[in-house]
Protein backbone atom coordinates (compact mmCIF):
# COMPACT_ATOMS: atom_id res chain seq x y z
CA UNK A 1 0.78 27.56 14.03
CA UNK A 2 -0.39 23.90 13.40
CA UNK A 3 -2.97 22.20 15.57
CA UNK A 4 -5.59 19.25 16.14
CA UNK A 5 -8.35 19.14 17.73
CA UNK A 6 -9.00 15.42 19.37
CA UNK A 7 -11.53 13.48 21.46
CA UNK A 8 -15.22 13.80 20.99
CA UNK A 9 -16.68 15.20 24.62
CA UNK A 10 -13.28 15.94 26.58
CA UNK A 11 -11.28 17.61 23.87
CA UNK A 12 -7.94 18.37 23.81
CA UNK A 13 -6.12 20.83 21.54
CA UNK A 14 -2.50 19.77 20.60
CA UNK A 15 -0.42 22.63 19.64
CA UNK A 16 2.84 22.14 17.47
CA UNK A 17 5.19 25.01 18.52
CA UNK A 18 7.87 26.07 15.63
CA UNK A 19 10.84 28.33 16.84
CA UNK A 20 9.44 31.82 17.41
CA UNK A 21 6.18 30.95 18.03
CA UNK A 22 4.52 31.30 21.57
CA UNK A 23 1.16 30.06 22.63
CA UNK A 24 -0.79 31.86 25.65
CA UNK A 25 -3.29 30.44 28.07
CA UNK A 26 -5.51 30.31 30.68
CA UNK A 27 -4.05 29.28 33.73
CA UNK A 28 -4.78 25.64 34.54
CA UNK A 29 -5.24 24.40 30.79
CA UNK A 30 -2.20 22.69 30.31
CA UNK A 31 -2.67 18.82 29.60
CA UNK A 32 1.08 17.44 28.57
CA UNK A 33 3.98 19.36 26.95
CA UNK A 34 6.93 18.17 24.88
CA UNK A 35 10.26 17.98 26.42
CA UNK A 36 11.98 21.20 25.02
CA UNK A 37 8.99 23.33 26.25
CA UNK A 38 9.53 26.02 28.62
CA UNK A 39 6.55 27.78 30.44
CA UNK A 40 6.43 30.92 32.23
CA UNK A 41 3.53 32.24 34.25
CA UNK A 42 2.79 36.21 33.83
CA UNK A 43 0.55 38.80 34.82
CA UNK A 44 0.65 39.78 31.01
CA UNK A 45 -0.22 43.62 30.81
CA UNK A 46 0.05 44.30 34.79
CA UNK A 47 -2.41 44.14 37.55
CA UNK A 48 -5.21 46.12 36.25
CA UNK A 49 -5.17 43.67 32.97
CA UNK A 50 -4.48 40.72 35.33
CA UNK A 51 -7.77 42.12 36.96
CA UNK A 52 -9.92 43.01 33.98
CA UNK A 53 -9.23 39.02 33.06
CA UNK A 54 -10.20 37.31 36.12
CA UNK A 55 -13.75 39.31 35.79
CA UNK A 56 -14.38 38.29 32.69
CA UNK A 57 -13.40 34.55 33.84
CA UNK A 58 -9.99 34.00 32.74
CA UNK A 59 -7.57 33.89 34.95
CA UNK A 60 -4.83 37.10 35.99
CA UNK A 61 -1.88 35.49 35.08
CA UNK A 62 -1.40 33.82 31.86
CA UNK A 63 0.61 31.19 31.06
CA UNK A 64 3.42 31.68 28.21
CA UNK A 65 4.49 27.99 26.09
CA UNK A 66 7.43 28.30 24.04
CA UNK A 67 10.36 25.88 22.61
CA UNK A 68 13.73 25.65 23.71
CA UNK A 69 14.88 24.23 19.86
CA UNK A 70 13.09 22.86 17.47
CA UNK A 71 9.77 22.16 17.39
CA UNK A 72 7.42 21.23 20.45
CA UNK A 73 3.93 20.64 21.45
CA UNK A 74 1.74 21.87 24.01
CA UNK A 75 -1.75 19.88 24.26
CA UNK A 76 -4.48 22.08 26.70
CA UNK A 77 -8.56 21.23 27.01
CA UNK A 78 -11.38 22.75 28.99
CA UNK A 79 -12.45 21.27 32.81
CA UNK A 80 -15.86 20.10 32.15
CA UNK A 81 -16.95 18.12 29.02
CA UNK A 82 -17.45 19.63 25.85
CA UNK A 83 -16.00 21.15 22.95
CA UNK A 84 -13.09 23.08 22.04
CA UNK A 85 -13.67 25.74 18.80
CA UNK A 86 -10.63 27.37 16.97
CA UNK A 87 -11.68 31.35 16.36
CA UNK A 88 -9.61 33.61 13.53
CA UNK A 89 -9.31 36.62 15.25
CA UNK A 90 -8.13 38.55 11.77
CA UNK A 91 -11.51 38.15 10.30
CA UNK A 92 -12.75 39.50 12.90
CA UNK A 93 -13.42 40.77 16.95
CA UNK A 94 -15.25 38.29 19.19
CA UNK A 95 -17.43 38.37 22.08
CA UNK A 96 -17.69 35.38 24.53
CA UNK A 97 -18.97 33.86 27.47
CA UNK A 98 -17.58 34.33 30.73
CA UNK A 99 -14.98 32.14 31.08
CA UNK A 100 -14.41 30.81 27.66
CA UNK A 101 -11.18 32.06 26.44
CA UNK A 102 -8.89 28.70 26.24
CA UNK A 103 -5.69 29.54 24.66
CA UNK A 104 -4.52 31.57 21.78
CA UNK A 105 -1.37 33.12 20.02
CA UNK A 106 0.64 35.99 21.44
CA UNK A 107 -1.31 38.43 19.11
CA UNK A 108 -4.88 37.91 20.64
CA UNK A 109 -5.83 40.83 22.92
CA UNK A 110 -8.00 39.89 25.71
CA UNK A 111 -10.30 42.49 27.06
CA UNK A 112 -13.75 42.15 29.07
CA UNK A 113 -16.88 43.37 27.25
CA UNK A 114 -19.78 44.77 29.00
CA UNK A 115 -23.85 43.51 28.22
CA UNK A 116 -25.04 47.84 26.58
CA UNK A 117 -28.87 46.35 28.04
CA UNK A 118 -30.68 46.19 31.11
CA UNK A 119 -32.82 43.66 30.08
CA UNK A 120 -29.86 41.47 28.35
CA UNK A 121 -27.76 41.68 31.14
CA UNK A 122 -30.46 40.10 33.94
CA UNK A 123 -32.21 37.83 31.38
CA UNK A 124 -29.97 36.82 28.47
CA UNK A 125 -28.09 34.57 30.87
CA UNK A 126 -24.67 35.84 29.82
CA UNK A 127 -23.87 37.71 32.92
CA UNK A 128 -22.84 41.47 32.75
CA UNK A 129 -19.56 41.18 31.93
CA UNK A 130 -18.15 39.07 28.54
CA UNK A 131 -14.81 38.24 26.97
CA UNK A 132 -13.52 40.53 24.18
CA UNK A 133 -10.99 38.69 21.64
CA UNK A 134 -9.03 40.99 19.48
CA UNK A 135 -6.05 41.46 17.57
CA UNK A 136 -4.55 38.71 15.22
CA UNK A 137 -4.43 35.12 15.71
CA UNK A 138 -5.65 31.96 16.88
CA UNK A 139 -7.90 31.57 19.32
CA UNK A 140 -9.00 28.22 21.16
CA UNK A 141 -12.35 28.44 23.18
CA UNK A 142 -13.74 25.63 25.64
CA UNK A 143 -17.66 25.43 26.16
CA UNK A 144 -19.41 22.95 27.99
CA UNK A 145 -22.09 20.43 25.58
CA UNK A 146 -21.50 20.07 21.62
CA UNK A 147 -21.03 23.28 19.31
CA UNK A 148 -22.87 24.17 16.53
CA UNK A 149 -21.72 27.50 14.19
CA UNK A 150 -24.30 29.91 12.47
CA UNK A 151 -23.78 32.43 9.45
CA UNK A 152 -26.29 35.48 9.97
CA UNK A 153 -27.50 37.46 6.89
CA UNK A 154 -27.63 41.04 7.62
CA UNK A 155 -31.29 41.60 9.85
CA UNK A 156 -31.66 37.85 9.63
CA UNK A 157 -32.53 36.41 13.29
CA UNK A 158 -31.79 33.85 15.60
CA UNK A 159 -34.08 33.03 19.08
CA UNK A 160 -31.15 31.20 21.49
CA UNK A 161 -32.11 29.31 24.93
CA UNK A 162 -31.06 31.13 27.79
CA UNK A 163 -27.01 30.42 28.31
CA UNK A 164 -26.93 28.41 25.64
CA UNK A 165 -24.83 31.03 23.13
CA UNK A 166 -21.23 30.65 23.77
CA UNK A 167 -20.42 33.74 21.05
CA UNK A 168 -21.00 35.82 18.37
CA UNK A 169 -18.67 38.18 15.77
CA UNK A 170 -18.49 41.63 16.98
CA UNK A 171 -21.37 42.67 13.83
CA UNK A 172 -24.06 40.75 15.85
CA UNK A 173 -26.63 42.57 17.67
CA UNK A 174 -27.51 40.78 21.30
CA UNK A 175 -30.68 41.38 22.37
CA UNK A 176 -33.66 39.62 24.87
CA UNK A 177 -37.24 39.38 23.89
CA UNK A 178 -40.41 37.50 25.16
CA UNK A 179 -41.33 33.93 24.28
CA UNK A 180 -44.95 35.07 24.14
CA UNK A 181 -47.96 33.74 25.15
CA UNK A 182 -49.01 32.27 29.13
CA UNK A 183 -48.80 28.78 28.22
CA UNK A 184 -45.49 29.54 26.58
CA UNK A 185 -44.44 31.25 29.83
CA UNK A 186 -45.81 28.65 32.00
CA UNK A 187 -45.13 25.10 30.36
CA UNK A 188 -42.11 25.71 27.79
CA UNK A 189 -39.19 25.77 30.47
CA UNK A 190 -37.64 29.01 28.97
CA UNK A 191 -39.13 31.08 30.93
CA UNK A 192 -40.01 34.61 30.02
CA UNK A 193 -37.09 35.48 27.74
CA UNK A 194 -35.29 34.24 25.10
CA UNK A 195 -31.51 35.36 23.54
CA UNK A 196 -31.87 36.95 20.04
CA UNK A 197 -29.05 37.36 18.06
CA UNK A 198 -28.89 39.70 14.62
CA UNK A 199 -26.68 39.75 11.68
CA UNK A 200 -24.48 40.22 10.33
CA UNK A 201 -21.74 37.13 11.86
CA UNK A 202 -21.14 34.16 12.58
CA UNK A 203 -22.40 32.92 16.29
CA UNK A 204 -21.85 29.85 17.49
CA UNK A 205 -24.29 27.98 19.99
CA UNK A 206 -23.82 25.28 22.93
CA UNK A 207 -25.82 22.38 23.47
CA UNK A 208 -25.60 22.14 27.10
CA UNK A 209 -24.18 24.66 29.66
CA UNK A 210 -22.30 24.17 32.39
CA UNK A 211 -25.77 25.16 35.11
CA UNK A 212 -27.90 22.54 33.58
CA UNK A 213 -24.81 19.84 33.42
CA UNK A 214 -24.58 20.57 36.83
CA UNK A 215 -27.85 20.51 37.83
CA UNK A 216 -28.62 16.82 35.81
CA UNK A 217 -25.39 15.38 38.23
CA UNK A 218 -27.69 16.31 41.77
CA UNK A 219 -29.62 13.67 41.87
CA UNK A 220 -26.37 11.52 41.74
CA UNK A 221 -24.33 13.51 44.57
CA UNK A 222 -23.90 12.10 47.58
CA UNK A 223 -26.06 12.99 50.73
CA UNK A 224 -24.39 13.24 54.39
CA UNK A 225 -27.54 14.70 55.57
């Protein structure tokens, strides 16, 4: 499957379609689509798959892009600024945010992963329940802010900003601990808790998320009050 990735903050990923091949998305990603296109909307792997996917942010029914003749292309992007990441699913599993999963080919399984900790699940920022990516394939994931990828050595570390990890191969341990220190707790902004991540994998990082792009635009919002 050939691809680009263009734009800088408000990507779009344009997908060239040969005979035979089908790309899957979220619902609502679709930006433009060649004329010989066809799409079909389907509750891929029945309700309680339609169900497992809208709680891990994706939505039940997926939508299925394929060409009438020829070749065709399908272009799809996020709906908040940022960046759009290409995964290869056959070097690996991946976990994700909530709500990342973008589009992919038809031999991506998507699955929900649960946080295993306590402590990660009400302090890590990445909610209880994650996207599993599995199979074969192409993946295209949307976060919000730029993107930045990491290579952990086995036991080698990483201390993330809260939210700010948009995912991580299934190798890497995900884990909370303490920024240490009252003044640290107090003054720094981060709280009590920072992400850790632990090789072996590749991880890759946001610059922004969503809740703090959100929360810069208040100010700015209009006040009927």
């Amino acid at each position: 499957m050939k691809y680009s990735i263009t734009g800088s903050n408000l990507q779009i990923a344009n997908v060239e379609l040969d005979p035979g091949e089908e790309l899957v998305t979220n619902a609502g990603a679709l930006v433009y689509m060649s004329g010989n296109v066809e799409m079909e909307s389907k509750m891929e792997g029945g309700f309680m798959s339609g169900l497992k996917r809208s709680l891990s942010g994706a939505s039940m029914f997926l939508v299925k892009f394929k060409t009438r003749s020829g070749n065709g292309t399908v272009g799809i992007a996020g709906k908040a600024p940022g960046k759009i990441i290409d995964l290869n699913i056959a070097e690996g599993s991946w976990i994700c945010q909530k709500s990342s999963f973008l589009g992919s080919e038809n031999t991506v399984k998507m699955d929900i992963a649960f946080q295993k900790k306590l402590g990660s699940m009400l302090f890590g920022g990445e909610g209880l329940i994650l996207q599993k990516l599995s199979g074969s394939g192409l993946v295209f994931a949307h976060a919000c802010g730029d993107l930045i990828q990491r290579d952990l050595k086995a036991g080698e570390m990483l201390k993330v900003s809260t939210s700010h990890v948009v995912a991580w191969q299934d190798g890497v341990t995900y884990d909370i601990s303490s920024v240490g220190g009252v003044k640290n707790v107090l003054f720094s902004g981060e709280g009590l808790f920072v992400t850790t991540l632990t090789g072996p994998g590749r991880v890759i990082l946001q610059s922004m998320t969503l809740g703090d792009l959100a929360m810069s635009l208040v100010p700015y919002l209009p006040n009927n009050s």
